[in-house]
C-alpha atoms as a PDB file:
ATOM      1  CA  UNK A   1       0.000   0.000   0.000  1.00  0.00           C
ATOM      2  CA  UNK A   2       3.072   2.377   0.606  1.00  0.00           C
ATOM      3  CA  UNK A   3       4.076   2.208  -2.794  1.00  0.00           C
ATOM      4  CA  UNK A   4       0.405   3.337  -4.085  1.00  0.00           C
ATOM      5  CA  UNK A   5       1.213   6.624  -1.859  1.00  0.00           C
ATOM      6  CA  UNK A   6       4.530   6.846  -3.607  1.00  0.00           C
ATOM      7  CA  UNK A   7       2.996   6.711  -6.827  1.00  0.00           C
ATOM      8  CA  UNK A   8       0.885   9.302  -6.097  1.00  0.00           C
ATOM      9  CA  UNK A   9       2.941  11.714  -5.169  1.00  0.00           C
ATOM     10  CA  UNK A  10       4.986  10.978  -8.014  1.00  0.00           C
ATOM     11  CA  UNK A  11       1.888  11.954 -10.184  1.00  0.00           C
ATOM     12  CA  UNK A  12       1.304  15.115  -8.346  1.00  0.00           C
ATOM     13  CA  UNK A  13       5.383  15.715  -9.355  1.00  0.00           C
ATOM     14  CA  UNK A  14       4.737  14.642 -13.265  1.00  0.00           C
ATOM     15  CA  UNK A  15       1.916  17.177 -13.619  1.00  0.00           C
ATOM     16  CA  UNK A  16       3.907  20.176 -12.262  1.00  0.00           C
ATOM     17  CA  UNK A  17       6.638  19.012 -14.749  1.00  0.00           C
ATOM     18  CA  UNK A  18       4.129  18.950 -17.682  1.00  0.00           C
ATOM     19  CA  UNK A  19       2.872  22.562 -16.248  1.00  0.00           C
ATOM     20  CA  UNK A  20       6.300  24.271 -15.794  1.00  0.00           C
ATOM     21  CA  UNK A  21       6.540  23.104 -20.030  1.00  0.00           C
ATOM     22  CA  UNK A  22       3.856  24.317 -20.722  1.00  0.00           C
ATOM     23  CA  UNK A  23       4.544  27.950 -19.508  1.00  0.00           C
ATOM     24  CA  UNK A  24       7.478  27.722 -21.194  1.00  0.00           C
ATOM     25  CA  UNK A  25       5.819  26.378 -24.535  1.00  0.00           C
ATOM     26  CA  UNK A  26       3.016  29.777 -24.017  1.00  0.00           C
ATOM     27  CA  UNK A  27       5.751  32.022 -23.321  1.00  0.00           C
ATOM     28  CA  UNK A  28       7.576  31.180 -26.134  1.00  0.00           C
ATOM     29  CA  UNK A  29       4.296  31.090 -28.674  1.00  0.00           C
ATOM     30  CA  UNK A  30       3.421  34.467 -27.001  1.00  0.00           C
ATOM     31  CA  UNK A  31       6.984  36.322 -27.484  1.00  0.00           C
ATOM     32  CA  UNK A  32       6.907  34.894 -31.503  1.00  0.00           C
ATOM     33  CA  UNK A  33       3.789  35.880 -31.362  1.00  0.00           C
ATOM     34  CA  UNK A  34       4.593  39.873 -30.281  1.00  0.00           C
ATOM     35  CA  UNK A  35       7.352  40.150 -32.565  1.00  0.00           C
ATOM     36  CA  UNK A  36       5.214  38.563 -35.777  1.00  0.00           C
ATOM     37  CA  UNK A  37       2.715  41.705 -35.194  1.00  0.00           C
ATOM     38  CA  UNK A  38       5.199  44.165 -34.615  1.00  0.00           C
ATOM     39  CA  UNK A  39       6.721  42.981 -37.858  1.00  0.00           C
ATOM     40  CA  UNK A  40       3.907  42.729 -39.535  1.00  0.00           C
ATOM     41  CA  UNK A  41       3.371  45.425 -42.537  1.00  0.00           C
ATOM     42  CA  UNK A  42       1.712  48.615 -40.733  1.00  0.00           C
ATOM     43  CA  UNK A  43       1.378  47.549 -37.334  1.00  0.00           C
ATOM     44  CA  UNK A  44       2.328  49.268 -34.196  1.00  0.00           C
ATOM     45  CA  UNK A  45       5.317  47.847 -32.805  1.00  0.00           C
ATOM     46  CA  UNK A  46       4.544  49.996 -29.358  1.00  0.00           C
ATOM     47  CA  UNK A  47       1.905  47.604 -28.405  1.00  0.00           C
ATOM     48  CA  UNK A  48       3.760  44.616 -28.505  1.00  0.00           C
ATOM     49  CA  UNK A  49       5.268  45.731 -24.996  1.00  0.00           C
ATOM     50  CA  UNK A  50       1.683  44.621 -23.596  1.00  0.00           C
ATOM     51  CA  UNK A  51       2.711  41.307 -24.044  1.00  0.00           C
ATOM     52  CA  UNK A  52       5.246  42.041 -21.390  1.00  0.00           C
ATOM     53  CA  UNK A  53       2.391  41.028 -18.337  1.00  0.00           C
ATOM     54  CA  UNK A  54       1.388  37.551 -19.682  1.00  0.00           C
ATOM     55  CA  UNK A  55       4.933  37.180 -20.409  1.00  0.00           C
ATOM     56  CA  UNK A  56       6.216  37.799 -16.647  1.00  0.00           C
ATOM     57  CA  UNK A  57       3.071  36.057 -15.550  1.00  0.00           C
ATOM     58  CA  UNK A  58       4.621  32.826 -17.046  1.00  0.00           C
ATOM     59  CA  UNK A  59       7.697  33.685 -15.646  1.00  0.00           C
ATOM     60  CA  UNK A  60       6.343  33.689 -11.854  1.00  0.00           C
ATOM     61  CA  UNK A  61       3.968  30.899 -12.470  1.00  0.00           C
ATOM     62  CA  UNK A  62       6.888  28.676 -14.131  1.00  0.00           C
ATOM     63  CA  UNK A  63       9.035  29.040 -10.850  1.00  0.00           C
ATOM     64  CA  UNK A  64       5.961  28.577  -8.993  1.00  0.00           C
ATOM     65  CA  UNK A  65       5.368  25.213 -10.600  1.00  0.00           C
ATOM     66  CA  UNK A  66       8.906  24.347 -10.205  1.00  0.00           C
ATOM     67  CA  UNK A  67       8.973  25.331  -6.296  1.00  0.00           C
ATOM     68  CA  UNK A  68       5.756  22.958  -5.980  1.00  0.00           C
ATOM     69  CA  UNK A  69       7.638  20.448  -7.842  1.00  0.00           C
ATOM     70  CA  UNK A  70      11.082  20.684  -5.462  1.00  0.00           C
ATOM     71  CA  UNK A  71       8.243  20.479  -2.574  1.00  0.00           C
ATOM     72  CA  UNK A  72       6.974  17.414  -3.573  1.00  0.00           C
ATOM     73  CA  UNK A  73      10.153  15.755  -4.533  1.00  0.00           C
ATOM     74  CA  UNK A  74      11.336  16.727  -0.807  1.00  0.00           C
ATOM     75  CA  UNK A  75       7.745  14.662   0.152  1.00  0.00           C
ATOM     76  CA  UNK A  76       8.607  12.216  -1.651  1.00  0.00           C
ATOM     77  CA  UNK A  77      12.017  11.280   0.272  1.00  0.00           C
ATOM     78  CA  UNK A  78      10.755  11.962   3.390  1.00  0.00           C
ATOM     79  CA  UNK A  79       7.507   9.282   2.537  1.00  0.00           C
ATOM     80  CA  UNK A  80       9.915   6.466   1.502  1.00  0.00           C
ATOM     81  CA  UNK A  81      11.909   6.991   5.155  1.00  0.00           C
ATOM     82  CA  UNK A  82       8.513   7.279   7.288  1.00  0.00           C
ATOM     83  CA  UNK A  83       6.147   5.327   8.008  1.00  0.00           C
ATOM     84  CA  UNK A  84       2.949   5.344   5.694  1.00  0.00           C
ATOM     85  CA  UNK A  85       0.726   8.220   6.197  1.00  0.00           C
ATOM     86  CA  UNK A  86      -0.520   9.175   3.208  1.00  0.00           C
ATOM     87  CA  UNK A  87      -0.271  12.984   3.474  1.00  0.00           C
ATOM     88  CA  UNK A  88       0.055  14.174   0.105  1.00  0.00           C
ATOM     89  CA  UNK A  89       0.416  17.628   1.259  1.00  0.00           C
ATOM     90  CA  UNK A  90       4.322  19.232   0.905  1.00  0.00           C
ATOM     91  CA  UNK A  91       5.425  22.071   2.294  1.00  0.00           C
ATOM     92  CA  UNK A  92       3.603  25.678   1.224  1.00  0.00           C
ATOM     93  CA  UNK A  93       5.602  27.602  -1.365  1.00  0.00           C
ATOM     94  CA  UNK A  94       6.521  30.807  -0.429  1.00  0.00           C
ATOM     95  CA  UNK A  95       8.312  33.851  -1.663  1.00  0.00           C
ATOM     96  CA  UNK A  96      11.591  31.913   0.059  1.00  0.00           C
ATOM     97  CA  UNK A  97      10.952  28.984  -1.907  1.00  0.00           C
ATOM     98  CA  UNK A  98      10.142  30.455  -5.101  1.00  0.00           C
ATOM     99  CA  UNK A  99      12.958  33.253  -5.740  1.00  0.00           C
ATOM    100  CA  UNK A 100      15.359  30.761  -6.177  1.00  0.00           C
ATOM    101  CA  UNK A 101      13.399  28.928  -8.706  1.00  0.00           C
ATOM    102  CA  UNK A 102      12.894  31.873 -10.545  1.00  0.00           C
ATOM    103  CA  UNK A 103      16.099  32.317 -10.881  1.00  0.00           C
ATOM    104  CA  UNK A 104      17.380  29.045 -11.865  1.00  0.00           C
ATOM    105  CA  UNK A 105      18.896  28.775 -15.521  1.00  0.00           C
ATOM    106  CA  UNK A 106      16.496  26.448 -16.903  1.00  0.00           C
ATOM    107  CA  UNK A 107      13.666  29.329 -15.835  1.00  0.00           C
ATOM    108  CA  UNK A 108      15.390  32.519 -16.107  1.00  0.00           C
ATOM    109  CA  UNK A 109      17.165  31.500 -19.397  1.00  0.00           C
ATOM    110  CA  UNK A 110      14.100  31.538 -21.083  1.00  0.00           C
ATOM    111  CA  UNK A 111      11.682  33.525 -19.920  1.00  0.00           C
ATOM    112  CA  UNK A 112      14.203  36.941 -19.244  1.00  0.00           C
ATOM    113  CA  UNK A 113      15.407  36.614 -22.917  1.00  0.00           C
ATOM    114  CA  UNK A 114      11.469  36.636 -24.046  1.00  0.00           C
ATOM    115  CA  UNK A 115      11.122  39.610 -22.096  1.00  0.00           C
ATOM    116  CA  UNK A 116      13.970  41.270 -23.346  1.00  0.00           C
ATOM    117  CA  UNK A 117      13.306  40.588 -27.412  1.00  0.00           C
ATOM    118  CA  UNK A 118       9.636  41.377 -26.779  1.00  0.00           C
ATOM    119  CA  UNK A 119      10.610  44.892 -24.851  1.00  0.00           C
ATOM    120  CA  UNK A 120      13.547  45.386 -27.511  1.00  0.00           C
ATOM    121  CA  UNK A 121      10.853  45.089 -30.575  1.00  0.00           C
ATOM    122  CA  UNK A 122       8.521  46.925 -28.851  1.00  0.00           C
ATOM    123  CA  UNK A 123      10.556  49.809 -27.798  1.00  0.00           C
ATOM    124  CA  UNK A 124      12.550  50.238 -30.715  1.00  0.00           C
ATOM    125  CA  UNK A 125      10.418  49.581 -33.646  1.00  0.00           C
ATOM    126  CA  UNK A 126      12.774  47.623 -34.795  1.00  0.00           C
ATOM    127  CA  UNK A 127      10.904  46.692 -37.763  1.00  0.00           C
ATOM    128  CA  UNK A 128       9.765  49.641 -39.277  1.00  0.00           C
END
């Protein structure tokens, strides 16, 4: 039966995996996304900067998913040394536990250079 709770929590880490991709995957579609209408023939390169919020949203919620994630892997060992209780809850995520995931180079390496192109295209026009 201790190896059903194991698997569980191993599910609950697989999904926050799949999310943390998948706000890299929007982030990414969103930045091309920005820079395709500001280079598209008379557009307004100036409003590509509003793309900047969902952008930074995926940023914070990225690390967020990836704290959760470090949470539950920390469960994890701690259920395979205990005894079986079947507490699927980890840790809460705070601002102490996320800041470091929002920095880490698999995060920040993607989302900050989003940022930056979409802010660069928007603020310079670079296409006109």
């Amino acid at each position: 039966m201790e190896t059903k709770h194991l698997e569980f929590i191993q599910g609950i880490i697989t999904r926050l995996s799949g999310n943390s991709f998948q706000m890299k995957s929007w982030n990414v579609a969103l930045a091309t996304a920005a820079v395709g209408f500001a280079a598209a023939k008379d557009s307004r390169p100036t409003l590509a900067v509003l793309s900047v919020v969902p952008a930074m949203a995926f940023w914070f919620l990225d690390a967020y998913y990836l704290s959760l994630e470090k949470a539950y892997r920390n469960l994890y060992k701690k259920a395979i040394k205990a005894e079986p209780s079947f507490d699927l809850d980890a840790l809460p995520v705070g601002f102490k536990e996320w800041l470091p995931s929002a920095i880490r180079p698999s995060v920040i390496g993607l989302h900050a250079p989003m940022i930056g192109v979409i802010l660069l295209v928007s603020l310079t026009g670079v296409f006109r």
